[in-house]
C-alpha atoms as a PDB file:
ATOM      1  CA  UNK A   1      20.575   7.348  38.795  1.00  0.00           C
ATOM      2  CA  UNK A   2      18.858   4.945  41.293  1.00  0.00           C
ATOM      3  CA  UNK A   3      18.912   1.765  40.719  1.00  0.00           C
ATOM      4  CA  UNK A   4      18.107   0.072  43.785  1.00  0.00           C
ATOM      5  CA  UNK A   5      15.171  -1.947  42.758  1.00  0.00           C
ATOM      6  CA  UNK A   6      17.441  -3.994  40.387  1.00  0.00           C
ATOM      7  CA  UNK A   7      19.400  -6.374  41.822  1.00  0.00           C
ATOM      8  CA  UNK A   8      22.671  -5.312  41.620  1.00  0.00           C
ATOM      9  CA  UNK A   9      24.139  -7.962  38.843  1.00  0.00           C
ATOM     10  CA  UNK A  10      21.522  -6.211  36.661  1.00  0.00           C
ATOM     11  CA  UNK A  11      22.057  -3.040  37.225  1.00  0.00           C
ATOM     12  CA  UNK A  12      24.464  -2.147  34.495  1.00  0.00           C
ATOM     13  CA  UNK A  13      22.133  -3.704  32.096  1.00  0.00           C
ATOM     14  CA  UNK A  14      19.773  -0.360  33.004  1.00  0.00           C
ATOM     15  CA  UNK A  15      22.417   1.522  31.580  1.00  0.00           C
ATOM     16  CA  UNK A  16      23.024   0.174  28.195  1.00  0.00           C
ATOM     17  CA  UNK A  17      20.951   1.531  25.502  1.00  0.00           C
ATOM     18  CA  UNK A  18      17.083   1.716  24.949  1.00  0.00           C
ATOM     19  CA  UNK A  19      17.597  -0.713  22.147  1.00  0.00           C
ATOM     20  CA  UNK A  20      20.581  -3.094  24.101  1.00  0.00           C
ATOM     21  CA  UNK A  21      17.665  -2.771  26.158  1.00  0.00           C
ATOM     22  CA  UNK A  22      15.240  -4.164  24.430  1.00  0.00           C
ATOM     23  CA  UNK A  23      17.178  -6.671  23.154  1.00  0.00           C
ATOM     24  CA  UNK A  24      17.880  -7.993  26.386  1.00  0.00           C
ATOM     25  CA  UNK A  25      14.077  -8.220  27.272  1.00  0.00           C
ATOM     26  CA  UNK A  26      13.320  -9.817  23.792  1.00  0.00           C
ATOM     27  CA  UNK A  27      15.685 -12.615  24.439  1.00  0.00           C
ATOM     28  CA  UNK A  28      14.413 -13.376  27.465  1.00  0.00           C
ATOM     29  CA  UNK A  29      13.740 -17.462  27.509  1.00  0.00           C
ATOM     30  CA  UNK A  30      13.048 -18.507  30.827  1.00  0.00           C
ATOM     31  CA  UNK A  31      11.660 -17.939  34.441  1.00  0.00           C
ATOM     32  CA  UNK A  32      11.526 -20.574  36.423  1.00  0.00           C
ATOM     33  CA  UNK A  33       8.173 -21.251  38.912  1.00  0.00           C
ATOM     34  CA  UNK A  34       7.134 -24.126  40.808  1.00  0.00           C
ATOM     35  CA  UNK A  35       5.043 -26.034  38.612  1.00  0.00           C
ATOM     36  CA  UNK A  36       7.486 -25.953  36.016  1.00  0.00           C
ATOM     37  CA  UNK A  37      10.614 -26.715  38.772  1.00  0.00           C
ATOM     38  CA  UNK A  38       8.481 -29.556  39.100  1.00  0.00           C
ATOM     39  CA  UNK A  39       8.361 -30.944  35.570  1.00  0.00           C
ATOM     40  CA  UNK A  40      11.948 -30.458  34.910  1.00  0.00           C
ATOM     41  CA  UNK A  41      12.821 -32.312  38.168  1.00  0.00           C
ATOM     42  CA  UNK A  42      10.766 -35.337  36.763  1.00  0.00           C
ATOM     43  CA  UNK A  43      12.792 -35.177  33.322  1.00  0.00           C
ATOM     44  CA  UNK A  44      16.332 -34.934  35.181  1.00  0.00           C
ATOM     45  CA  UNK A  45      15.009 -37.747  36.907  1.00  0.00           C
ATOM     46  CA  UNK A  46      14.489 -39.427  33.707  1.00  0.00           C
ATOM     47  CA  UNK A  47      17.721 -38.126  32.471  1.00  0.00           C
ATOM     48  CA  UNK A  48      19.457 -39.907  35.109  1.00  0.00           C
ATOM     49  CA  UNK A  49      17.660 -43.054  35.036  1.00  0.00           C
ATOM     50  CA  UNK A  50      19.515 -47.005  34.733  1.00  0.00           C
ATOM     51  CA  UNK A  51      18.896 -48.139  31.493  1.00  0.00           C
ATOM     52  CA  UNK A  52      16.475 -51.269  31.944  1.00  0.00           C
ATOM     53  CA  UNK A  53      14.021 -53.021  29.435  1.00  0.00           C
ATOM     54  CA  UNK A  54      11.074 -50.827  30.437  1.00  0.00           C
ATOM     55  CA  UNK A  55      12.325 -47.300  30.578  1.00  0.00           C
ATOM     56  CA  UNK A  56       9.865 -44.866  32.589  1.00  0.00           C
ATOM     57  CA  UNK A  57       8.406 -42.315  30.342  1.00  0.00           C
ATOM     58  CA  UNK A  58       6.947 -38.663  30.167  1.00  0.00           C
ATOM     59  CA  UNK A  59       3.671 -37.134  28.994  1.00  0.00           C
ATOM     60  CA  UNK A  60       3.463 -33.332  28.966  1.00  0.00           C
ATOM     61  CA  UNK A  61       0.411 -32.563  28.145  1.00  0.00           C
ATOM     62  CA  UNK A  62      -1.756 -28.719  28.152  1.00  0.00           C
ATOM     63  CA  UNK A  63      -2.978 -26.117  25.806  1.00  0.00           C
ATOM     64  CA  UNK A  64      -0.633 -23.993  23.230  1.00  0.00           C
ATOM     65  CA  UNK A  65       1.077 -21.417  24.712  1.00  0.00           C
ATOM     66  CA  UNK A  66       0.640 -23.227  28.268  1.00  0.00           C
ATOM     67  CA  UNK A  67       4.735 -22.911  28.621  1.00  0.00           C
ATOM     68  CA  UNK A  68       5.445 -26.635  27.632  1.00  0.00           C
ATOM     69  CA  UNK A  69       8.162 -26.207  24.828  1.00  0.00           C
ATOM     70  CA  UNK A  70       9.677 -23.133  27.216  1.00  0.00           C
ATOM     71  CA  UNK A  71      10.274 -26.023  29.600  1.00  0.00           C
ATOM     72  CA  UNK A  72      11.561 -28.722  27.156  1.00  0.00           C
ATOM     73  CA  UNK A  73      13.657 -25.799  25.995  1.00  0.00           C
ATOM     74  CA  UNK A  74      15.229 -25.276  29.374  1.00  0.00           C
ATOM     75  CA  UNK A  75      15.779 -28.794  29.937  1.00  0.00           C
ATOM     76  CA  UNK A  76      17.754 -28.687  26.768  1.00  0.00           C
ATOM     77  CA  UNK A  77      19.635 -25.908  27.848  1.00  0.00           C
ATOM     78  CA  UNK A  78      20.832 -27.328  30.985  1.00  0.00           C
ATOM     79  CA  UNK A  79      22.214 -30.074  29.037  1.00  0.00           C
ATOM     80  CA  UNK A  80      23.655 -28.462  25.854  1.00  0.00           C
ATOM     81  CA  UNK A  81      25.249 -30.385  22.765  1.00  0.00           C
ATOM     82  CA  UNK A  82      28.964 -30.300  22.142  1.00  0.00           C
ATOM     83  CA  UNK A  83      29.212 -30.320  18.784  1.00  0.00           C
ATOM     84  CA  UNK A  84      32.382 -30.364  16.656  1.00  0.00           C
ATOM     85  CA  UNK A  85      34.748 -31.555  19.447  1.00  0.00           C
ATOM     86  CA  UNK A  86      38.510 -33.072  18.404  1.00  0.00           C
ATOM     87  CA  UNK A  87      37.206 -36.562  18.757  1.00  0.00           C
ATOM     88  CA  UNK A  88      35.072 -36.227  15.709  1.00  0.00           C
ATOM     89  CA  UNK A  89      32.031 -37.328  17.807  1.00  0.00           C
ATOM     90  CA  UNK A  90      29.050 -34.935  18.609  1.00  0.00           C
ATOM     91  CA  UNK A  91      27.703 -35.326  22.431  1.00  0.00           C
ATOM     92  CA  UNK A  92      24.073 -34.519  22.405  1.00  0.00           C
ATOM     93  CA  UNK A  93      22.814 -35.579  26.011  1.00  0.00           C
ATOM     94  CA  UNK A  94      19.195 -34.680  24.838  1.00  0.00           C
ATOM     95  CA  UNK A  95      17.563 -34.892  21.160  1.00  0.00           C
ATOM     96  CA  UNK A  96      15.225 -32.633  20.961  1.00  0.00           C
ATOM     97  CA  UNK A  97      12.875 -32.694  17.722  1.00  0.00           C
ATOM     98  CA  UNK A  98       9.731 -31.798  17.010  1.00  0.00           C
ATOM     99  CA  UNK A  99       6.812 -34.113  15.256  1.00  0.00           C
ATOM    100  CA  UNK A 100       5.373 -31.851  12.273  1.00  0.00           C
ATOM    101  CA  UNK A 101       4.869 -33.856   9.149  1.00  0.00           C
ATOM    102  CA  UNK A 102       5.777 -37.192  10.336  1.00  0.00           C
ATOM    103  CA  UNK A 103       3.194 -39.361   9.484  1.00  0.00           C
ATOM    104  CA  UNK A 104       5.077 -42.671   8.930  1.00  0.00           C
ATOM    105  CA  UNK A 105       7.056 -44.635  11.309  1.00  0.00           C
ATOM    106  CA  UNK A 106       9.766 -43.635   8.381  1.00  0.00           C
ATOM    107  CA  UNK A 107       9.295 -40.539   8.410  1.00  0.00           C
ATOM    108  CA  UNK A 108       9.719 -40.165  12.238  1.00  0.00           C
ATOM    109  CA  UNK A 109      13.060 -41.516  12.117  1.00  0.00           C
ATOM    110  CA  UNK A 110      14.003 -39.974   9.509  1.00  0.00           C
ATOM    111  CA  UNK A 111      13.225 -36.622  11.516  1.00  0.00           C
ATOM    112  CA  UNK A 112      15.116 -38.118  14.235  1.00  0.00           C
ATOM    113  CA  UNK A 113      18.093 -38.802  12.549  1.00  0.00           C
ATOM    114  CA  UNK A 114      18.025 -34.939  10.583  1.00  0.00           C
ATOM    115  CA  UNK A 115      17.593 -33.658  14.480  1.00  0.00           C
ATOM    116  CA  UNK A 116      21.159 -34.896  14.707  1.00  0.00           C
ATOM    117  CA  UNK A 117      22.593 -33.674  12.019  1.00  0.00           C
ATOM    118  CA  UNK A 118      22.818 -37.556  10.398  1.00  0.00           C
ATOM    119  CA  UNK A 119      23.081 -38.580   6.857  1.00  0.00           C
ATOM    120  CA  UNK A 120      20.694 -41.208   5.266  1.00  0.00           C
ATOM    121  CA  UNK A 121      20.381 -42.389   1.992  1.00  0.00           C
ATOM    122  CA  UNK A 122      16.157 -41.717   1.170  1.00  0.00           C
ATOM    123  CA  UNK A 123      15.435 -45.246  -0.255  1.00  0.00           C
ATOM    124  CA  UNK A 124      16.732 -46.877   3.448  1.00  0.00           C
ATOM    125  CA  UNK A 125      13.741 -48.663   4.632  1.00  0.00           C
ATOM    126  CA  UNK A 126      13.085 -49.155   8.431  1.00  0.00           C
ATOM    127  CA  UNK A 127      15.300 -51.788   9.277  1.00  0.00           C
ATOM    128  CA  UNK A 128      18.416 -49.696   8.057  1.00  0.00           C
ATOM    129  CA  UNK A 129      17.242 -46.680   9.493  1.00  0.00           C
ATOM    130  CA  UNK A 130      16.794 -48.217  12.234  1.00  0.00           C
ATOM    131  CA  UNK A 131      20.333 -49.824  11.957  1.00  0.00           C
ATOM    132  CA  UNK A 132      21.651 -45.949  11.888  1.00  0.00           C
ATOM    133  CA  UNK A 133      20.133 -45.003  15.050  1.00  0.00           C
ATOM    134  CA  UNK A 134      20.933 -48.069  16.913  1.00  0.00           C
ATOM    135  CA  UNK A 135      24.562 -46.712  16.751  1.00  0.00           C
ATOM    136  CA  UNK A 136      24.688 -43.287  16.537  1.00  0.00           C
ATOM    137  CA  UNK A 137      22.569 -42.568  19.408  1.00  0.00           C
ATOM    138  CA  UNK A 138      24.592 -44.990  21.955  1.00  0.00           C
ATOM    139  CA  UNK A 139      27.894 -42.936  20.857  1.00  0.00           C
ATOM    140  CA  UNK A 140      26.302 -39.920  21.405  1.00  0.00           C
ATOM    141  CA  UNK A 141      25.709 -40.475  24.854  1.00  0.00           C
ATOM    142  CA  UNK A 142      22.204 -39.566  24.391  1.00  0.00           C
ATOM    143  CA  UNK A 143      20.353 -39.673  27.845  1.00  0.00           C
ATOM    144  CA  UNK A 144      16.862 -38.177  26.577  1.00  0.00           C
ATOM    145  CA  UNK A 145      14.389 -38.040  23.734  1.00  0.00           C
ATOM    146  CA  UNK A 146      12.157 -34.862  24.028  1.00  0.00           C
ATOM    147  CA  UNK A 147       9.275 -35.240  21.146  1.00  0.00           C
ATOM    148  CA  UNK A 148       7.446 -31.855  20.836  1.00  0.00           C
ATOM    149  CA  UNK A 149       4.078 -31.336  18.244  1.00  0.00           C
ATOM    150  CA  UNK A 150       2.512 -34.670  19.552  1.00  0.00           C
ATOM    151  CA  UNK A 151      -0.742 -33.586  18.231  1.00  0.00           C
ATOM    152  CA  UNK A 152       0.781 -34.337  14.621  1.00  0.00           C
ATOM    153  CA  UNK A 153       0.012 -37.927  16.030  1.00  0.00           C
ATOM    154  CA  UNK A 154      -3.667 -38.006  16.252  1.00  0.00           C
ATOM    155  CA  UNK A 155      -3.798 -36.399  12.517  1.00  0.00           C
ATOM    156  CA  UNK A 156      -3.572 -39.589  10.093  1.00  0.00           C
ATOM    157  CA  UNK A 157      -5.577 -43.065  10.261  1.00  0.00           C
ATOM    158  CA  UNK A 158      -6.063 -44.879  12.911  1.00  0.00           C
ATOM    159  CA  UNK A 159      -3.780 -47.615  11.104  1.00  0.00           C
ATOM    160  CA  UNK A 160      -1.071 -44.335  10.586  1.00  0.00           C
ATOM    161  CA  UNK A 161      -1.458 -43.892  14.731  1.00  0.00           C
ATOM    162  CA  UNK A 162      -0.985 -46.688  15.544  1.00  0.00           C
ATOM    163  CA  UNK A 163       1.755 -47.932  13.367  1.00  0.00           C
ATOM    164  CA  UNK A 164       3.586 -44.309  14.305  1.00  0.00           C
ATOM    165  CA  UNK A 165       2.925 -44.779  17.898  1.00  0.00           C
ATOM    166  CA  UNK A 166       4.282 -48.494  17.882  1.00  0.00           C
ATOM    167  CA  UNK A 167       7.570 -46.932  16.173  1.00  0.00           C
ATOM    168  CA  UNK A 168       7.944 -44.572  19.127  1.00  0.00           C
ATOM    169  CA  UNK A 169       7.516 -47.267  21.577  1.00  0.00           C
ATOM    170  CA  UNK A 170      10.586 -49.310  19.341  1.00  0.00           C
ATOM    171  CA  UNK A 171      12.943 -47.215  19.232  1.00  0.00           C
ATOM    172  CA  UNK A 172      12.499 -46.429  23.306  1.00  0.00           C
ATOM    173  CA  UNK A 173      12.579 -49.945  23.959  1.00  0.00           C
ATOM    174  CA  UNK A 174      16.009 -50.543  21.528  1.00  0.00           C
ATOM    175  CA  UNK A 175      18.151 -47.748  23.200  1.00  0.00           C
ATOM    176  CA  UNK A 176      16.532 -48.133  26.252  1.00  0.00           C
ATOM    177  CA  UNK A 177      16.180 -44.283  25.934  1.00  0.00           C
ATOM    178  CA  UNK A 178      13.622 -42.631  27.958  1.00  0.00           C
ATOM    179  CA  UNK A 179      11.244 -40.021  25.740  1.00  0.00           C
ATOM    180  CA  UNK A 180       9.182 -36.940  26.939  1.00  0.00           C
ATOM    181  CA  UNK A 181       6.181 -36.397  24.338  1.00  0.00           C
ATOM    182  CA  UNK A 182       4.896 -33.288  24.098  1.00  0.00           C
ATOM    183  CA  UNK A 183       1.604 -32.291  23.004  1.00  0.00           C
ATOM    184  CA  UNK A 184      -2.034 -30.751  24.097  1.00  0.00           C
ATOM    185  CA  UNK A 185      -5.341 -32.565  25.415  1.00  0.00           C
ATOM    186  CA  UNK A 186      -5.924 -34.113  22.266  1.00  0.00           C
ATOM    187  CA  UNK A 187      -2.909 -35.694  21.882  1.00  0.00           C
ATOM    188  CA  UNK A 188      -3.083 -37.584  25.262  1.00  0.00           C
ATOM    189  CA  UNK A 189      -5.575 -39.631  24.311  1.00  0.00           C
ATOM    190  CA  UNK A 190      -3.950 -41.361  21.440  1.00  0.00           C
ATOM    191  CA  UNK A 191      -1.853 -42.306  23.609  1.00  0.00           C
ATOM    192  CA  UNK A 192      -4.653 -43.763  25.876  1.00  0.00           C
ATOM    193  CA  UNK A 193      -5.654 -45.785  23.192  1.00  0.00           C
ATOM    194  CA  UNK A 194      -2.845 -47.996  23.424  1.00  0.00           C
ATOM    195  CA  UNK A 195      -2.329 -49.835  27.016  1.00  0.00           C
ATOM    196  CA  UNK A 196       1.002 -49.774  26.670  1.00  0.00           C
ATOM    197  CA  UNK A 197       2.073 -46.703  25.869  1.00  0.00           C
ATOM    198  CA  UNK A 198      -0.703 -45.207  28.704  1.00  0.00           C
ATOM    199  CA  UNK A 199       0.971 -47.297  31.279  1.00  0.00           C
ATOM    200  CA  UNK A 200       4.536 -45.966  30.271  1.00  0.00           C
ATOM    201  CA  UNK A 201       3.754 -42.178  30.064  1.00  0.00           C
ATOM    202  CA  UNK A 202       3.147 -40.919  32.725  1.00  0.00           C
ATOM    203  CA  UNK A 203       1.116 -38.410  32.141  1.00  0.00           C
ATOM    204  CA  UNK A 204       2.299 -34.099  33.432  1.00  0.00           C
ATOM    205  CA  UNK A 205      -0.824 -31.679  32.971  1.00  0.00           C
ATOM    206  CA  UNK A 206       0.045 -27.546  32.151  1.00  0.00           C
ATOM    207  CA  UNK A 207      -2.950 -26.282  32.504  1.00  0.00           C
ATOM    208  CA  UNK A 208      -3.661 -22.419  32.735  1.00  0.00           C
ATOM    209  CA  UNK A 209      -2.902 -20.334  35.743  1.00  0.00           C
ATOM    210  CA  UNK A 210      -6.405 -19.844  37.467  1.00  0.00           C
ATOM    211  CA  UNK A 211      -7.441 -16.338  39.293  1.00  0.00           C
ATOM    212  CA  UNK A 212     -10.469 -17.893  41.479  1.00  0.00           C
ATOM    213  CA  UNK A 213     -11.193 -19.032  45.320  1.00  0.00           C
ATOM    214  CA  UNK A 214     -10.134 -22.622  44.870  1.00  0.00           C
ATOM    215  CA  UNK A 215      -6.606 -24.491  46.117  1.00  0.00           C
ATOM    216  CA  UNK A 216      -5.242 -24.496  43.027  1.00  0.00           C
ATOM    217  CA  UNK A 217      -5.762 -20.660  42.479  1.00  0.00           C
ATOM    218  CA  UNK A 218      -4.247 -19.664  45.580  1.00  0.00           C
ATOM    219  CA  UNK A 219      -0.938 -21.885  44.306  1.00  0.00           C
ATOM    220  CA  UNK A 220      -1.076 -20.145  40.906  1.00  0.00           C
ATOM    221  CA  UNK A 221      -1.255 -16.586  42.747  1.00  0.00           C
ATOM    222  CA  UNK A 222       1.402 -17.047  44.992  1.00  0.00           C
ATOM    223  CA  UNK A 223       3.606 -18.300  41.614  1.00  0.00           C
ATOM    224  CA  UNK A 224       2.943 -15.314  39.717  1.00  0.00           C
ATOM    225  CA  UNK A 225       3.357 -12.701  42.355  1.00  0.00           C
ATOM    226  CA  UNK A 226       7.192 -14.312  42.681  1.00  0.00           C
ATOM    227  CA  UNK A 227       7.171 -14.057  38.591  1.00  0.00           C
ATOM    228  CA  UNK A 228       6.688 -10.938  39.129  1.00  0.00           C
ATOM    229  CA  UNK A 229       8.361  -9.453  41.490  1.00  0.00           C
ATOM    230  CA  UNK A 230      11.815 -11.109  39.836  1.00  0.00           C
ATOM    231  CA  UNK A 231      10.456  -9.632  37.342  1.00  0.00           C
ATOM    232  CA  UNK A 232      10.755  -5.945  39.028  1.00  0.00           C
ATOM    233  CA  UNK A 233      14.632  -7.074  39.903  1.00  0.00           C
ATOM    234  CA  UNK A 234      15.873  -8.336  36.530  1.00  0.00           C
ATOM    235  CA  UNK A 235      14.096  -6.177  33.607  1.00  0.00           C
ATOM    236  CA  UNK A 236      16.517  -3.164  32.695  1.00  0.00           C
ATOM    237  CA  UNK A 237      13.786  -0.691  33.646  1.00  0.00           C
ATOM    238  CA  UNK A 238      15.325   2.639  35.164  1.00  0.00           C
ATOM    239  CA  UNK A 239      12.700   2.926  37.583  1.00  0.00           C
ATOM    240  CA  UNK A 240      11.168   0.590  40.126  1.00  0.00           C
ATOM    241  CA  UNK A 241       7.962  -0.558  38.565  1.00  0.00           C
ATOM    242  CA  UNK A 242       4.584  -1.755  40.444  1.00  0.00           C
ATOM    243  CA  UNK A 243       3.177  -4.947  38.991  1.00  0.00           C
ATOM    244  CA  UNK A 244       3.045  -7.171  42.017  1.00  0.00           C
ATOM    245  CA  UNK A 245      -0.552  -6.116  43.454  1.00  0.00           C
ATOM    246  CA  UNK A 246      -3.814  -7.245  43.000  1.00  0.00           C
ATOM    247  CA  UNK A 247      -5.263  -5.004  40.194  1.00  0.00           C
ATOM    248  CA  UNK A 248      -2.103  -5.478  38.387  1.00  0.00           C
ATOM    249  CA  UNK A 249      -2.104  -9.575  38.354  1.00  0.00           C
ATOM    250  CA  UNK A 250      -6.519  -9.595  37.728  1.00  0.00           C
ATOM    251  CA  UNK A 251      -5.550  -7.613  34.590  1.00  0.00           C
ATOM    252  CA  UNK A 252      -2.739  -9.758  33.288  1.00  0.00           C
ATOM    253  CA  UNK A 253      -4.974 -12.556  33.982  1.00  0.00           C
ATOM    254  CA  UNK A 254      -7.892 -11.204  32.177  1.00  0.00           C
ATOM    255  CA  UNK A 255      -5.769 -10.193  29.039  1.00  0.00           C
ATOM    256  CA  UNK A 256      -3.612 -13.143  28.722  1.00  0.00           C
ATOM    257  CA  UNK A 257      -6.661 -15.852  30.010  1.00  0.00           C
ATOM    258  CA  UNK A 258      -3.722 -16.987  32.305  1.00  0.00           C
ATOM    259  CA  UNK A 259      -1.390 -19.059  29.704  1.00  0.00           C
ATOM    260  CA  UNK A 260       2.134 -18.619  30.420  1.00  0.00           C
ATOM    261  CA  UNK A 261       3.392 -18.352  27.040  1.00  0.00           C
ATOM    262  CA  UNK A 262       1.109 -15.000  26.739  1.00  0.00           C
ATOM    263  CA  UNK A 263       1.862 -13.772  30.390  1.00  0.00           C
ATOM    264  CA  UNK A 264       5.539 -13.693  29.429  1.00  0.00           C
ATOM    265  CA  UNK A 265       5.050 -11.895  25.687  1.00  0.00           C
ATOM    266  CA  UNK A 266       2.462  -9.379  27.995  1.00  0.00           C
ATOM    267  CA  UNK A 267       5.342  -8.551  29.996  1.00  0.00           C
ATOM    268  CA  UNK A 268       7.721  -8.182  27.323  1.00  0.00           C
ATOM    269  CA  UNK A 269       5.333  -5.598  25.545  1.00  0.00           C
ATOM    270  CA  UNK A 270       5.039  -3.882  28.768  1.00  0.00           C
ATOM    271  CA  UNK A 271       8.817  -3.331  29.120  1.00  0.00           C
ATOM    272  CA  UNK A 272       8.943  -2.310  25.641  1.00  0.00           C
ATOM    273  CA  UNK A 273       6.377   0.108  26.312  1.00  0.00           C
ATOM    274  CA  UNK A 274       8.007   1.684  29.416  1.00  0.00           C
ATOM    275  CA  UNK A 275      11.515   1.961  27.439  1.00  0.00           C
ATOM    276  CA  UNK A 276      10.154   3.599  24.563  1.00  0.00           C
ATOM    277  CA  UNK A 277       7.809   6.071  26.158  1.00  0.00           C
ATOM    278  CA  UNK A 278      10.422   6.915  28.607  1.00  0.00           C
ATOM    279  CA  UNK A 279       8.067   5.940  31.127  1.00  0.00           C
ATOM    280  CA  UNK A 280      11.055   3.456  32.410  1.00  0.00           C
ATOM    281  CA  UNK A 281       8.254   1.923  34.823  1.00  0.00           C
ATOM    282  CA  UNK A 282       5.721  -0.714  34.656  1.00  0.00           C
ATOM    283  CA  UNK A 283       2.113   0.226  36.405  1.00  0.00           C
ATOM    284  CA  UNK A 284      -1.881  -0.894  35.920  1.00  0.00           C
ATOM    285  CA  UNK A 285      -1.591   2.505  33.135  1.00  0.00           C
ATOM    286  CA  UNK A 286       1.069   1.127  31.043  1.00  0.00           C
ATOM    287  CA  UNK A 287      -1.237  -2.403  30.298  1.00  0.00           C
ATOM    288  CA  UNK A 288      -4.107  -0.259  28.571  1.00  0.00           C
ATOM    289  CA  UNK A 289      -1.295   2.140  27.163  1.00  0.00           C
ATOM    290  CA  UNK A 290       0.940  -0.550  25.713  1.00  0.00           C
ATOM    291  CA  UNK A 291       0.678  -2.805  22.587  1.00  0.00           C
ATOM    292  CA  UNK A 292      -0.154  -6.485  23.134  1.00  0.00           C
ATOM    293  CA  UNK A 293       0.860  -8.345  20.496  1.00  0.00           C
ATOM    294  CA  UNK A 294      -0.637 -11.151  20.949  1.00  0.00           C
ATOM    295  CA  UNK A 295      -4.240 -10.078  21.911  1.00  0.00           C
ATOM    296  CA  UNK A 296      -5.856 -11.335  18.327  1.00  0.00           C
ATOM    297  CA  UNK A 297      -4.567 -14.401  19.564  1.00  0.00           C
ATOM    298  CA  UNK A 298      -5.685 -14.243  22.534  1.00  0.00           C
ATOM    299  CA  UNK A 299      -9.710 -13.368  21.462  1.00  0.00           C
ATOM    300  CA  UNK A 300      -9.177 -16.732  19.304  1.00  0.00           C
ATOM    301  CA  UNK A 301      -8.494 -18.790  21.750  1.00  0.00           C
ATOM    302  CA  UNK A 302     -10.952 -17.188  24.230  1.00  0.00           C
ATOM    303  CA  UNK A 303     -13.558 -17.951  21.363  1.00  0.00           C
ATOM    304  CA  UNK A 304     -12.335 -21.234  21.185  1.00  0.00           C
ATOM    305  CA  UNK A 305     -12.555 -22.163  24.709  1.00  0.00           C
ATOM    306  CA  UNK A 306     -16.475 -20.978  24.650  1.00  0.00           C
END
C-alpha cells in the first residue's frame, strides 16, 4: 500500500482500522491558521504579562461556530492543569469557564470558583466569595481568565449588566489577572457601554472566511488552501485525496457559508464518507455524496444572516 501522500508520522495511522480510523478524525481538535496563530499570540502575550494595576485585556468577538472556543480551547491546552500533585495544590495556569446562567455578580463567582473545583458554602455573600478567590487563585498560579458565552451578559437588565460587568472588572483588578471574554457581535457592545471596560478590551474580530475579489479574501484563500492541503497529509485516508483546487474550496465555501467551526465538521463528514464507502479519497464527488451534518444548521443561519 502507498502511502506517500501522508506524511510519514501518519502513516501507520492509515493502517489501523476503519473505525480507529474514524476515531482519530472525530477527535480531531485543532488546526492551526494564521488568523488564529494570531489570536493565540496576543493571549500568550497576556499570559506572560507583569502584573500591574491595569492589566491589558482581551475581546474575542465573531459569530457561533466562527472557531473562537476552538482557539480558547487550544490556548488551554498549551497550558494544561496539574491537578492532584503531592503538594496538595492544583496548578491551573488558565481558568477557563464559561458564562451560561450567571446573571448575578454572585453567581459569576460562584461559577468561577466551581471551574476550579472549589468548595463554597451557598449563603457566602460577595465579600466572602470574594475572600475565597482572593487566595485560591494566587496559589494556583493562575496566569489567565478565559470567559466564554459572553452573550449571557447582554441577557438581564441593564442594572443586571452592569452590576455583572462591574464584577468582572473587580475581580481583574484584585488578582491583577488578565481575562479574555468571549462572545459574538452582540456581546461587544455591552461592553462598549461601559468606558472602562471598552478601553481595557481590546477588542479581536473572527469573522467568516470570505470567497470574493477583495484583500481580505485573497488572505482567507491562501489560509484554507494550507488547511487543506495538511489536511491531505494528516487524515488516515489510504489514498491521496484532491481537495486543494478551486472547485473544491467554492463548494466548501458555499456549503459551510465559510465559518470555521462548519468547515472543520464538513471535512470530518467527508473523511467519514471516504472510509466507509471505501472510497479512501476525498474529491468535488464525495461533498454531494457525503452526509453533512450540520447543513440544517447551516440553512438557519444562512436565513438568519438574510
Amino acid at each position: 500500500m502507498n502511502l506517500d501522500h501522508l506524511d510519514e508520522e501518519f502513516q501507520p495511522l492509515a493502517l489501523k482500522s476503519d473505525k480507529e480510523r474514524i476515531e482519530r478524525i472525530q477527535s480531531l481538535k485543532w488546526i492551526g491558521y494564521p488568523r488564529a496563530n494570531k489570536i493565540l499570540q496576543r493571549m500568550e502575550w497576556l499570559f506572560g504579562h507583569a502584573r500591574t494595576d491595569r492589566m491589558p485585556n482581551m475581546l474575542l468577538v465573531g459569530e457561533s461556530m466562527s472557531g473562537k472556543t476552538s482557539i480558547a480551547k487550544r490556548m488551554l491546552a498549551l497550558h494544561p492543569a496539574q491537578i492532584g500533585r503531592s503538594d496538595q495544590t492544583d496548578h491551573r495556569p488558565i481558568i477557563y469557564l464559561q458564562l451560561l446562567g450567571c446573571s448575578t455578580p454572585k453567581e459569576f463567582l460562584q461559577t468561577v470558583l466551581e471551574s476550579v473545583n472549589a468548595f463554597y458554602p451557598p449563603s457566602a455573600k460577595l465579600p466572602r466569595l470574594m475572600g475565597m478567590l482572593e487566595k485560591i487563585i494566587p496559589a494556583m498560579g493562575t496566569k489567565l481568565l478565559i470567559i466564554d458565552e459572553l452573550d449571557h451578559l447582554v441577557s438581564g437588565t441593564r442594572k443586571a449588566q452592569r452590576d455583572l460587568r462591574d464584577q468582572i472588572k473587580l475581580l481583574g483588578n484584585e488578582l491583577q489577572l488578565p481575562i479574555v471574554a468571549i462572545g459574538t457581535m452582540q456581546s461587544r457592545s455591552a461592553f462598549e457601554t461601559d468606558q472602562q471596560l471598552s478601553n481595557r478590551f481590546q477588542p479581536f474580530e473572527l469573522p467568516s472566511w470570505r470567497y470574493d475579489k477583495s484583500d481580505q479574501a485573497e488572505e482567507d484563500l491562501q489560509s484554507l488552501e494550507g488547511i487543506l492541503q495538511l489536511w491531505e497529509t494528516t487524515c488516515p485516508l489510504r489514498m491521496r485525496s484532491q481537495i486543494v483546487n478551486d472547485d473544491c474550496i467554492e463548494k466548501i465555501h458555499e456549503d459551510t457559508l465559510g465559518y470555521m467551526g462548519y468547515m472543520m465538521r464538513y471535512l470530518i463528514d467527508a473523511s467519514e464518507h471516504a472510509i466507509k464507502t471505501g472510497q479512501e479519497k476525498i474529491t468535488i464527488d464525495t461533498f454531494s455524496e457525503m452526509t453533512f451534518y450540520f447543513e440544517n444548521a447551516v440553512k438557519n443561519h444562512r436565513r438568519e444572516a438574510v
